[in-house]
PDB file of N, CA and C in Angstrom:
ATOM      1  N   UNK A   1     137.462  73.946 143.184  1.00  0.00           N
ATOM      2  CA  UNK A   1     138.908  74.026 143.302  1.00  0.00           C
ATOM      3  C   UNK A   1     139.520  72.810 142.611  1.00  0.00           C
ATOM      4  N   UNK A   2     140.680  73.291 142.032  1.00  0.00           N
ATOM      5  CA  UNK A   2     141.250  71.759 140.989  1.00  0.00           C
ATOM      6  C   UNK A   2     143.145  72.156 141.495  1.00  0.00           C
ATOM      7  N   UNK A   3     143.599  70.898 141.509  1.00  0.00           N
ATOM      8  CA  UNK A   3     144.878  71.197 141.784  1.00  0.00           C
ATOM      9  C   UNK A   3     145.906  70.365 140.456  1.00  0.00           C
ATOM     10  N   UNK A   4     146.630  71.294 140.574  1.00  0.00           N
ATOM     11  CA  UNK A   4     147.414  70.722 139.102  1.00  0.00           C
ATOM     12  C   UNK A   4     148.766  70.567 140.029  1.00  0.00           C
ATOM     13  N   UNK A   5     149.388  68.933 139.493  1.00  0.00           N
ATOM     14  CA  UNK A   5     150.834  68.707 139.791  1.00  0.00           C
ATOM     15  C   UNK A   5     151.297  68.738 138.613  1.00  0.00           C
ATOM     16  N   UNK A   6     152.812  69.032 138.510  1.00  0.00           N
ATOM     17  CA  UNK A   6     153.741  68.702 137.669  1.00  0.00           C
ATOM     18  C   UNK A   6     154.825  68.221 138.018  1.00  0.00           C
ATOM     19  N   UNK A   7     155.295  67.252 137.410  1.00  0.00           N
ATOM     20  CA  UNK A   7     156.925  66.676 138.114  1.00  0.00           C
ATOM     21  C   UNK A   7     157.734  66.855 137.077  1.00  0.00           C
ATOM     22  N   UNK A   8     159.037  67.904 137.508  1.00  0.00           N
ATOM     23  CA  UNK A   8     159.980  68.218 136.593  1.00  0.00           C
ATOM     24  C   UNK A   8     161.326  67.423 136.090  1.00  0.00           C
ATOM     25  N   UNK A   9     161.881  66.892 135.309  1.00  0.00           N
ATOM     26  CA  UNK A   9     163.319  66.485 135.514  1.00  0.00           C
ATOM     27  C   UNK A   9     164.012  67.350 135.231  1.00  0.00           C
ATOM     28  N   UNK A  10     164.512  68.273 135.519  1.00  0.00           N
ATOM     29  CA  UNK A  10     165.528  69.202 134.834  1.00  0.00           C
ATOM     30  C   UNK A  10     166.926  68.355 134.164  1.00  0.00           C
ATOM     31  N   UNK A  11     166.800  68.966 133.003  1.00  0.00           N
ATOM     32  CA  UNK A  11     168.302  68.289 132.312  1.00  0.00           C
ATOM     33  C   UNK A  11     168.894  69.592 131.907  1.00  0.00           C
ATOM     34  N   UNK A  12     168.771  70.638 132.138  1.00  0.00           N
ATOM     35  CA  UNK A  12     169.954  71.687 131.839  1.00  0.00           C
ATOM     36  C   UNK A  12     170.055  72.325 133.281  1.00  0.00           C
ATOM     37  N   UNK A  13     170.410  73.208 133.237  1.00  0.00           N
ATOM     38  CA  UNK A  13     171.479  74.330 134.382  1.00  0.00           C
ATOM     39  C   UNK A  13     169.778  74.554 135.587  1.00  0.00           C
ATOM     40  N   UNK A  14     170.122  74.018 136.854  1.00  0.00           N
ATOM     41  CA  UNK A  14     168.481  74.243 137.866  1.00  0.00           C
ATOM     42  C   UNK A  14     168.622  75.732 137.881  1.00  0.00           C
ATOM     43  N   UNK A  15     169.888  76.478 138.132  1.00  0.00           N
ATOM     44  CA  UNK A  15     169.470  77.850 138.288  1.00  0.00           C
ATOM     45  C   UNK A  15     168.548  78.213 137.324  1.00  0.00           C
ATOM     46  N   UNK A  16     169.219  77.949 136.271  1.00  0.00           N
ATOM     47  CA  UNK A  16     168.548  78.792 134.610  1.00  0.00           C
ATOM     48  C   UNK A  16     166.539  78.092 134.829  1.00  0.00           C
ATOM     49  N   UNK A  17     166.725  76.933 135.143  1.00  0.00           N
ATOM     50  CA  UNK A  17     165.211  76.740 135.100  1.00  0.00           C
ATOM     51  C   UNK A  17     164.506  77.233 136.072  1.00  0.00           C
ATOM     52  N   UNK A  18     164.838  77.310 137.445  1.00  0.00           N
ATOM     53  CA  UNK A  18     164.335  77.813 138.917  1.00  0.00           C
ATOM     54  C   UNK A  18     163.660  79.776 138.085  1.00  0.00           C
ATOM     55  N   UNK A  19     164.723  80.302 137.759  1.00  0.00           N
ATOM     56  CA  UNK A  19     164.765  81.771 136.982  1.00  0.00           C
ATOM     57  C   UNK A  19     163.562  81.404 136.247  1.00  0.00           C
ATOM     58  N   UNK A  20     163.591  81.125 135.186  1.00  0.00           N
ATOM     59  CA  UNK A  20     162.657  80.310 134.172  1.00  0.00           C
ATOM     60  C   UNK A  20     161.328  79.973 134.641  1.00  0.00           C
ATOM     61  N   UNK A  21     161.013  79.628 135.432  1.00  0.00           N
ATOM     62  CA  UNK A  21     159.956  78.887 136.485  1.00  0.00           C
ATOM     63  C   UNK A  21     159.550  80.303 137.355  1.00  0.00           C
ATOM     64  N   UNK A  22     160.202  81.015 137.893  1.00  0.00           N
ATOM     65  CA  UNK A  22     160.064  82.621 138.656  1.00  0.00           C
ATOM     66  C   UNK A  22     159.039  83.205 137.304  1.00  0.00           C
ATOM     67  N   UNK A  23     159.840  83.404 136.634  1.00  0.00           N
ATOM     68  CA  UNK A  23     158.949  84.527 135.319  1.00  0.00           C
ATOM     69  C   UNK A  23     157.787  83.602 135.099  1.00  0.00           C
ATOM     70  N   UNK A  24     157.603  82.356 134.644  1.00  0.00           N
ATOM     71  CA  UNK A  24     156.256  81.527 134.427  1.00  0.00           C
ATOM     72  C   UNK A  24     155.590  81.437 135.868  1.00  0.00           C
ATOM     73  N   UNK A  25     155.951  81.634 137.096  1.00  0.00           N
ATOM     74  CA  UNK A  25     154.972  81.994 137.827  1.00  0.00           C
ATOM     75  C   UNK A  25     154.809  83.482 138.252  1.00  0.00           C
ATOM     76  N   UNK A  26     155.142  84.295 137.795  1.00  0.00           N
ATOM     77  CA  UNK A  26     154.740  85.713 137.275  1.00  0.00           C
ATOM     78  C   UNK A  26     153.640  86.094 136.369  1.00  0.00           C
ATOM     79  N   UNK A  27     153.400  85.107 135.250  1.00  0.00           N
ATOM     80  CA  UNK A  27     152.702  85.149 134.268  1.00  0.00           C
ATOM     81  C   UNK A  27     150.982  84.606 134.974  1.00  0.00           C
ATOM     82  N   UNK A  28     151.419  82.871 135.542  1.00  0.00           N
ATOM     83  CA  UNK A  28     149.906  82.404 136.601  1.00  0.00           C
ATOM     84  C   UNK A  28     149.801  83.439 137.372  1.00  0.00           C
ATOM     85  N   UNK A  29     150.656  84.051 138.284  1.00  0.00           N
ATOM     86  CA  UNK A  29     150.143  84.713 139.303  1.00  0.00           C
ATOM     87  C   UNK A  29     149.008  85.805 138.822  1.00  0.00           C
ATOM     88  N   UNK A  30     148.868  86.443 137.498  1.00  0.00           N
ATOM     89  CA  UNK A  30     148.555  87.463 136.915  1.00  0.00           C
ATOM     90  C   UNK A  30     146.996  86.850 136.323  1.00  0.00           C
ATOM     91  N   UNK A  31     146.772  85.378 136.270  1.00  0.00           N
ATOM     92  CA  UNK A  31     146.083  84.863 135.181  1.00  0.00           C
ATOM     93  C   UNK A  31     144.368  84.855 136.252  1.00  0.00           C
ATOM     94  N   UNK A  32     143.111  84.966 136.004  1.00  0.00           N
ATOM     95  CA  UNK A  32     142.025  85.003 136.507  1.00  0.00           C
ATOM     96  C   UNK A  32     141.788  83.326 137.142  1.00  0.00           C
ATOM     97  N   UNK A  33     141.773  83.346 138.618  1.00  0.00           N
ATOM     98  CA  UNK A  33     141.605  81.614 138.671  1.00  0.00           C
ATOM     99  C   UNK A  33     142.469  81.464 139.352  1.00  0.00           C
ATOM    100  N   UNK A  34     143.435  81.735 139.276  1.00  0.00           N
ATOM    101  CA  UNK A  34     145.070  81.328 139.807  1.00  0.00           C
ATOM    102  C   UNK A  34     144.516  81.764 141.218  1.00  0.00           C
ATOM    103  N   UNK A  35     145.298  80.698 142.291  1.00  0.00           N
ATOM    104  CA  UNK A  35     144.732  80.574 143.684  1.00  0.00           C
ATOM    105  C   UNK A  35     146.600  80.621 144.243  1.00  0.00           C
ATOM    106  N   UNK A  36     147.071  79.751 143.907  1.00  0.00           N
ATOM    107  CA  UNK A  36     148.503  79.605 144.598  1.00  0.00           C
ATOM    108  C   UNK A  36     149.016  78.553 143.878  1.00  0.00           C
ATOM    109  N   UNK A  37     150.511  78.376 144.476  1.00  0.00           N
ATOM    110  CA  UNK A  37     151.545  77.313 143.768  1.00  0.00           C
ATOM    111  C   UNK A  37     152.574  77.274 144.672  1.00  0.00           C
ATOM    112  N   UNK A  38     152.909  76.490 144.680  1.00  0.00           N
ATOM    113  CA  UNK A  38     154.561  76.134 145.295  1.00  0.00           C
ATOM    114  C   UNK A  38     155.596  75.085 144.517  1.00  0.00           C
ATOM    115  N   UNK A  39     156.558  76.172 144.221  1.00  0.00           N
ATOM    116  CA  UNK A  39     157.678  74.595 143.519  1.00  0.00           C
ATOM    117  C   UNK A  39     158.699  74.354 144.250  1.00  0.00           C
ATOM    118  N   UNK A  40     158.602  73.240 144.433  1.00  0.00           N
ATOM    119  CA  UNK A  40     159.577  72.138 145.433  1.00  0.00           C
ATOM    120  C   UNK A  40     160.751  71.806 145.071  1.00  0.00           C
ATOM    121  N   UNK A  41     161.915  71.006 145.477  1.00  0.00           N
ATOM    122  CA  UNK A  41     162.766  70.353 144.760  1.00  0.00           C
ATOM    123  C   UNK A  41     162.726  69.406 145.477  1.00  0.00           C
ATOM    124  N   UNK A  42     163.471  68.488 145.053  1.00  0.00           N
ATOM    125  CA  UNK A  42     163.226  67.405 145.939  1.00  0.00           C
ATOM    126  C   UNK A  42     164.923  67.065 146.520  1.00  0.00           C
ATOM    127  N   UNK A  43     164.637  66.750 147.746  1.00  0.00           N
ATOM    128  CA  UNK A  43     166.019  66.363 149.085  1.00  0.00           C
ATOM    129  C   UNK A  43     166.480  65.764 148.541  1.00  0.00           C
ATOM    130  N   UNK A  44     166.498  64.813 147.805  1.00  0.00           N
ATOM    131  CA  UNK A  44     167.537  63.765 147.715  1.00  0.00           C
ATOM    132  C   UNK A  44     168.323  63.400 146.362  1.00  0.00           C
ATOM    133  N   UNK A  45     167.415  63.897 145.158  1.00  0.00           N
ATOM    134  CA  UNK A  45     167.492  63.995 143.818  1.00  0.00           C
ATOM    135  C   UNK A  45     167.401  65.243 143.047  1.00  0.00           C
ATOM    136  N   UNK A  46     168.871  65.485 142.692  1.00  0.00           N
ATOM    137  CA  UNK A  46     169.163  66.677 142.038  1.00  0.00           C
ATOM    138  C   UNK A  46     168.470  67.084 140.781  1.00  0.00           C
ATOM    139  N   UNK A  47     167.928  67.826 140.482  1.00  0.00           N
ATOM    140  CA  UNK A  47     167.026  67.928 139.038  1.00  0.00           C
ATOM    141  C   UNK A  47     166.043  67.598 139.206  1.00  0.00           C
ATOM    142  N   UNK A  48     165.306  66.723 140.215  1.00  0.00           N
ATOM    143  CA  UNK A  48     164.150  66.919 140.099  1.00  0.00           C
ATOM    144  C   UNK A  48     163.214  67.672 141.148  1.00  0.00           C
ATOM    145  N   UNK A  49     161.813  68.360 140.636  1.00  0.00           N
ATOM    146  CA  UNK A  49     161.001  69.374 141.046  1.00  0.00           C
ATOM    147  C   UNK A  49     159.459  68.910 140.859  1.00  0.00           C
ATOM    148  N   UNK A  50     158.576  69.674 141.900  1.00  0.00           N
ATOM    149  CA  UNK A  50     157.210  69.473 141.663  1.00  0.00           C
ATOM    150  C   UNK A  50     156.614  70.690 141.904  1.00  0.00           C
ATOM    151  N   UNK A  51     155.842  70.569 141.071  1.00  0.00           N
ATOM    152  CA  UNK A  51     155.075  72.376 141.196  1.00  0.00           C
ATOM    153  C   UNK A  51     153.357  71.631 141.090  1.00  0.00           C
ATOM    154  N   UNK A  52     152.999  72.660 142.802  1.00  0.00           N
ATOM    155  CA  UNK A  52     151.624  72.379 143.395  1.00  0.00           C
ATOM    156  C   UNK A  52     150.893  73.282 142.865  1.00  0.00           C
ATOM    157  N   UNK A  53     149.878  73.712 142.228  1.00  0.00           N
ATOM    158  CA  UNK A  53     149.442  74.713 142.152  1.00  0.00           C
ATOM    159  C   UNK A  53     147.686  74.591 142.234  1.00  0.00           C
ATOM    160  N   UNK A  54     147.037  75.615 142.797  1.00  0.00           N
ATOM    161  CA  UNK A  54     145.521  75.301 143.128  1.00  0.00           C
ATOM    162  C   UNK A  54     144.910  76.601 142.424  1.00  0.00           C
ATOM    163  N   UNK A  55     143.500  76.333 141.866  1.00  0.00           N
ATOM    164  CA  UNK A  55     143.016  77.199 140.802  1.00  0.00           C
ATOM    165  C   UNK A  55     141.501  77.282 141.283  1.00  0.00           C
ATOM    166  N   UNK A  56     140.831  78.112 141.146  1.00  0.00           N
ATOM    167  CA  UNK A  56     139.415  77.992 141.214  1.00  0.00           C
ATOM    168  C   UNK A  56     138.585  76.992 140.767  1.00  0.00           C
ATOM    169  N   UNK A  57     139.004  76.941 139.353  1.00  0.00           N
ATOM    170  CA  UNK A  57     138.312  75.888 138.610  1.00  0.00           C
ATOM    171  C   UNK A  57     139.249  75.279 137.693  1.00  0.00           C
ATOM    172  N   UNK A  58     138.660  74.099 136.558  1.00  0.00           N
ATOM    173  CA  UNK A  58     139.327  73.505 135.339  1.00  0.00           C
ATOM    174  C   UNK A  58     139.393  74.275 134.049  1.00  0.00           C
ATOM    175  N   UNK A  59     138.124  75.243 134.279  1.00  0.00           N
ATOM    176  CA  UNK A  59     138.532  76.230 133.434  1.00  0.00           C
ATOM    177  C   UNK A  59     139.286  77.103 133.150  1.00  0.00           C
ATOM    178  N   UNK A  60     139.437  77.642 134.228  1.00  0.00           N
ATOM    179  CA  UNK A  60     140.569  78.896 135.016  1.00  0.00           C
ATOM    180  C   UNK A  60     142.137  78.198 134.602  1.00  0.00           C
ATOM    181  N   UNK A  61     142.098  77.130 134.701  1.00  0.00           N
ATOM    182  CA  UNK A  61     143.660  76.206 134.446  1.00  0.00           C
ATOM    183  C   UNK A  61     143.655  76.583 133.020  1.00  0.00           C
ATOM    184  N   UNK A  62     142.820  75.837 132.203  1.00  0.00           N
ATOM    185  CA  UNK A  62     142.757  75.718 130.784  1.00  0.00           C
ATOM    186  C   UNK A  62     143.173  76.901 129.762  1.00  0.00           C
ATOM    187  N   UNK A  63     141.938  77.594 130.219  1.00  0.00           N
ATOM    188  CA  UNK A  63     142.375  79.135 129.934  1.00  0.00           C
ATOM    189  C   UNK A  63     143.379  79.744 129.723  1.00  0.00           C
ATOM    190  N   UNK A  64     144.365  79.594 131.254  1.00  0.00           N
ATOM    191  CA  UNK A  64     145.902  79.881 131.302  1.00  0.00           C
ATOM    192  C   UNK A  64     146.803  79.173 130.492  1.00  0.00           C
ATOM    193  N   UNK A  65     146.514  77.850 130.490  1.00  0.00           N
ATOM    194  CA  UNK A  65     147.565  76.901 129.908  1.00  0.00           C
ATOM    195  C   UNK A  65     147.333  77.239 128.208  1.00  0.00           C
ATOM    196  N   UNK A  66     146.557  77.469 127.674  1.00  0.00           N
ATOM    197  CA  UNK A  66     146.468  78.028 126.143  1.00  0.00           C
ATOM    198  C   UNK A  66     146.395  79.269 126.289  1.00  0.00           C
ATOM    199  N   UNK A  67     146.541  80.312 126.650  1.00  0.00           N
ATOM    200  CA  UNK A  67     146.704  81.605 126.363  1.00  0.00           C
ATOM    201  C   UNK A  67     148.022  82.000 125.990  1.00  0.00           C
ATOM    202  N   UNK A  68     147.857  82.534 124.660  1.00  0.00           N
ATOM    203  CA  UNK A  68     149.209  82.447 123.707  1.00  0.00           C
ATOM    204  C   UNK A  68     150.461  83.221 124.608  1.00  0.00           C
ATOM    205  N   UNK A  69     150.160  84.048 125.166  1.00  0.00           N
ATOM    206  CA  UNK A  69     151.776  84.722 126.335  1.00  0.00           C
ATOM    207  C   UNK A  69     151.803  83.366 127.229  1.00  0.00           C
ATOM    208  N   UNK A  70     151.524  82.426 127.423  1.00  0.00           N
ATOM    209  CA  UNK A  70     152.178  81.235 127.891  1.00  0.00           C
ATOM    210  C   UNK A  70     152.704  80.413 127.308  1.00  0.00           C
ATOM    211  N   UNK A  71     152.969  80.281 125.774  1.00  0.00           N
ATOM    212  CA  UNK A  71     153.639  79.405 124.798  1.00  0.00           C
ATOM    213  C   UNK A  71     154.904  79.544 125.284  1.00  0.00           C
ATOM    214  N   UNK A  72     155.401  80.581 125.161  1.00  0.00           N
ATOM    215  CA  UNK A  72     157.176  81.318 124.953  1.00  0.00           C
ATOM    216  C   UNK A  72     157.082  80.712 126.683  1.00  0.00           C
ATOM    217  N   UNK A  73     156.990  80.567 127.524  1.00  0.00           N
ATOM    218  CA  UNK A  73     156.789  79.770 129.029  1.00  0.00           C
ATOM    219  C   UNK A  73     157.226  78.751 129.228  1.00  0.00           C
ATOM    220  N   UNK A  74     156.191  77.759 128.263  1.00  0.00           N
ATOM    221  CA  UNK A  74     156.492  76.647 127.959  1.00  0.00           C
ATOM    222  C   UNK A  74     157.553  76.397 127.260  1.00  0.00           C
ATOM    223  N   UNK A  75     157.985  76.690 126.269  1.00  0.00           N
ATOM    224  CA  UNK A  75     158.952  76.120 125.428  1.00  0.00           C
ATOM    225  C   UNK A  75     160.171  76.338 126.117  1.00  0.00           C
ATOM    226  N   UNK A  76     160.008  77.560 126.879  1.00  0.00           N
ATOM    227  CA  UNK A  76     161.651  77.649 127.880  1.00  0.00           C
ATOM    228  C   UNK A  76     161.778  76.613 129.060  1.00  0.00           C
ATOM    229  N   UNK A  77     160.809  76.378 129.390  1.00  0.00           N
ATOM    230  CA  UNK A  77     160.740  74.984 130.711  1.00  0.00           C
ATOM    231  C   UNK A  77     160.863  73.694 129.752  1.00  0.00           C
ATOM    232  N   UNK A  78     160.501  73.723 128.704  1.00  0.00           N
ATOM    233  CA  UNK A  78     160.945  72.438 127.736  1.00  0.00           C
ATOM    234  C   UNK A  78     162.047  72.056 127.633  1.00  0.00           C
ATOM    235  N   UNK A  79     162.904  73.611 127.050  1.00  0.00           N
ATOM    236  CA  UNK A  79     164.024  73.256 126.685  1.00  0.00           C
ATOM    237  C   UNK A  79     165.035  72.639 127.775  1.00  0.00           C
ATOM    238  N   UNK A  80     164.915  73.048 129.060  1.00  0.00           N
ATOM    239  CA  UNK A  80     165.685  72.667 130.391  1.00  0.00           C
ATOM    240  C   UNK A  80     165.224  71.433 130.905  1.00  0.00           C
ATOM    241  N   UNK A  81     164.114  70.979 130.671  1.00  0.00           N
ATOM    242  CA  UNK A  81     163.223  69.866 131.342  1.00  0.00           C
ATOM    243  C   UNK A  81     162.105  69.395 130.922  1.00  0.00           C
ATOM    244  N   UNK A  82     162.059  68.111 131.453  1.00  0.00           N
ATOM    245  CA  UNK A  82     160.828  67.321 130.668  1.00  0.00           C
ATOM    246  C   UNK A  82     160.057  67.501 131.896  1.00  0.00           C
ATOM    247  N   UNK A  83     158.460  67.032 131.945  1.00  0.00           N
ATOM    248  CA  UNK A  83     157.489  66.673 132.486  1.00  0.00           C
ATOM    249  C   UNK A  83     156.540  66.208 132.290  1.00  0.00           C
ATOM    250  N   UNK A  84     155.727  65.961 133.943  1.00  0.00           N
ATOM    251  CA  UNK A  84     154.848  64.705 133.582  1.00  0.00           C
ATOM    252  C   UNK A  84     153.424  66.331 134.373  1.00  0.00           C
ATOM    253  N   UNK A  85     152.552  66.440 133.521  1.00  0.00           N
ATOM    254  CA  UNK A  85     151.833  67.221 134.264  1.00  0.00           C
ATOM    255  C   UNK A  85     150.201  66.546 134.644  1.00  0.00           C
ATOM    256  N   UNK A  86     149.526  66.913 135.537  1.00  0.00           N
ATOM    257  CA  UNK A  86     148.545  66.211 136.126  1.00  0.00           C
ATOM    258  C   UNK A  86     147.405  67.056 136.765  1.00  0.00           C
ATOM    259  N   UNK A  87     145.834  67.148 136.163  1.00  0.00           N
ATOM    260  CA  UNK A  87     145.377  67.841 137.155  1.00  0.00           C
ATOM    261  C   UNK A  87     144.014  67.037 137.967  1.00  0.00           C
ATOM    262  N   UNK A  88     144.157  67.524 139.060  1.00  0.00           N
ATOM    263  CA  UNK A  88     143.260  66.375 139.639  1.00  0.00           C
ATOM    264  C   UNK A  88     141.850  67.895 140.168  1.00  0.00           C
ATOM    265  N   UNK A  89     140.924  66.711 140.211  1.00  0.00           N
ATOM    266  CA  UNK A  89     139.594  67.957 140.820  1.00  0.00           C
ATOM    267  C   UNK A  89     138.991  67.124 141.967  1.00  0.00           C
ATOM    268  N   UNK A  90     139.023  66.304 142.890  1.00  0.00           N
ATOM    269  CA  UNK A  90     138.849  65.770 143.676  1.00  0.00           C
ATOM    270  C   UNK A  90     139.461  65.427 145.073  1.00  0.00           C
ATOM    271  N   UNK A  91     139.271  66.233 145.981  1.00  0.00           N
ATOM    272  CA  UNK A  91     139.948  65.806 147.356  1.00  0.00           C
ATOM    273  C   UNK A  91     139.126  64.255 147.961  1.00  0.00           C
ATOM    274  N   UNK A  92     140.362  63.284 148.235  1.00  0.00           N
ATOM    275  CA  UNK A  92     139.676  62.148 148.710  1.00  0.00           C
ATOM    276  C   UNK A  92     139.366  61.921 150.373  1.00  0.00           C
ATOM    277  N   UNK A  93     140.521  62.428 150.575  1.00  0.00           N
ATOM    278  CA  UNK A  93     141.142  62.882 152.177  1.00  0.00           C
ATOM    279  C   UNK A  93     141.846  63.347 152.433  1.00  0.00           C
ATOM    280  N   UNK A  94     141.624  64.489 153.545  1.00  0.00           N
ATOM    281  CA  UNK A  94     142.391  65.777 153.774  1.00  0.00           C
ATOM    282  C   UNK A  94     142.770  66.050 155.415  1.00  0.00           C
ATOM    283  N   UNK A  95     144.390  65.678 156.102  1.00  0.00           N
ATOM    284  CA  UNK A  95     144.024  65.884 157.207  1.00  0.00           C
ATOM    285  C   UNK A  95     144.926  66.497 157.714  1.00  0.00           C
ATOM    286  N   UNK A  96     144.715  67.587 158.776  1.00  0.00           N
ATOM    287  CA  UNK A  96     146.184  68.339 159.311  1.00  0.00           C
ATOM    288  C   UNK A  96     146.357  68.624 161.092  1.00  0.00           C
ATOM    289  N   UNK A  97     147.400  68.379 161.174  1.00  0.00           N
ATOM    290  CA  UNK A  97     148.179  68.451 162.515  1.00  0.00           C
ATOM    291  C   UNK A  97     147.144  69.394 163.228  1.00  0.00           C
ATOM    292  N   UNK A  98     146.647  68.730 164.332  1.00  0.00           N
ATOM    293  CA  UNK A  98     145.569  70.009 165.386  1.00  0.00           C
ATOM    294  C   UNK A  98     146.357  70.856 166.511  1.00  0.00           C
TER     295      UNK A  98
END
């Protein structure tokens, strides 16, 4: 299991990117690997977003992230927003409410 963050700044219209972000997780949801995602916004700072997403493997990510029906994806989340994207494959510590 590998988990990919991304932290968004949106600099154009959040609806138009939130929309934007719906159809590109239409596309992962469809992709072999794809486990789940959640995109956040954040409470206190307008425009900005983080999208959690967990995959089987690093391959399964890779795969998706170059498969040419994800270009036209990307370039529309570009145009609205920059990011910092990140994938990590290592849980260090993991703990939840009993």
């Amino acid at each position: 299991m590998v988990t990919f963050v991304n932290r968004f700044t949106v600099t154009g219209p959040a609806a138009e990117f939130e929309q934007l972000f719906e159809q590109t997780s239409a596309f992962f949801v469809a992709q072999p690997g794809f486990v789940a995602h959640r995109l956040m916004r954040h409470a206190d700072q307008p425009g900005s977003y983080v999208n959690v997403a967990e995959w089987q493997d690093a391959e399964s990510f890779r795969r998706a992230v170059t498969h040419p029906d994800f270009a036209p994806h990307a370039a529309a989340l570009r145009a609205l927003s920059t990011s910092d994207p990140n994938l990590f494959t290592t849980t260090v510590l993991e703990r939840r409410s009993s």
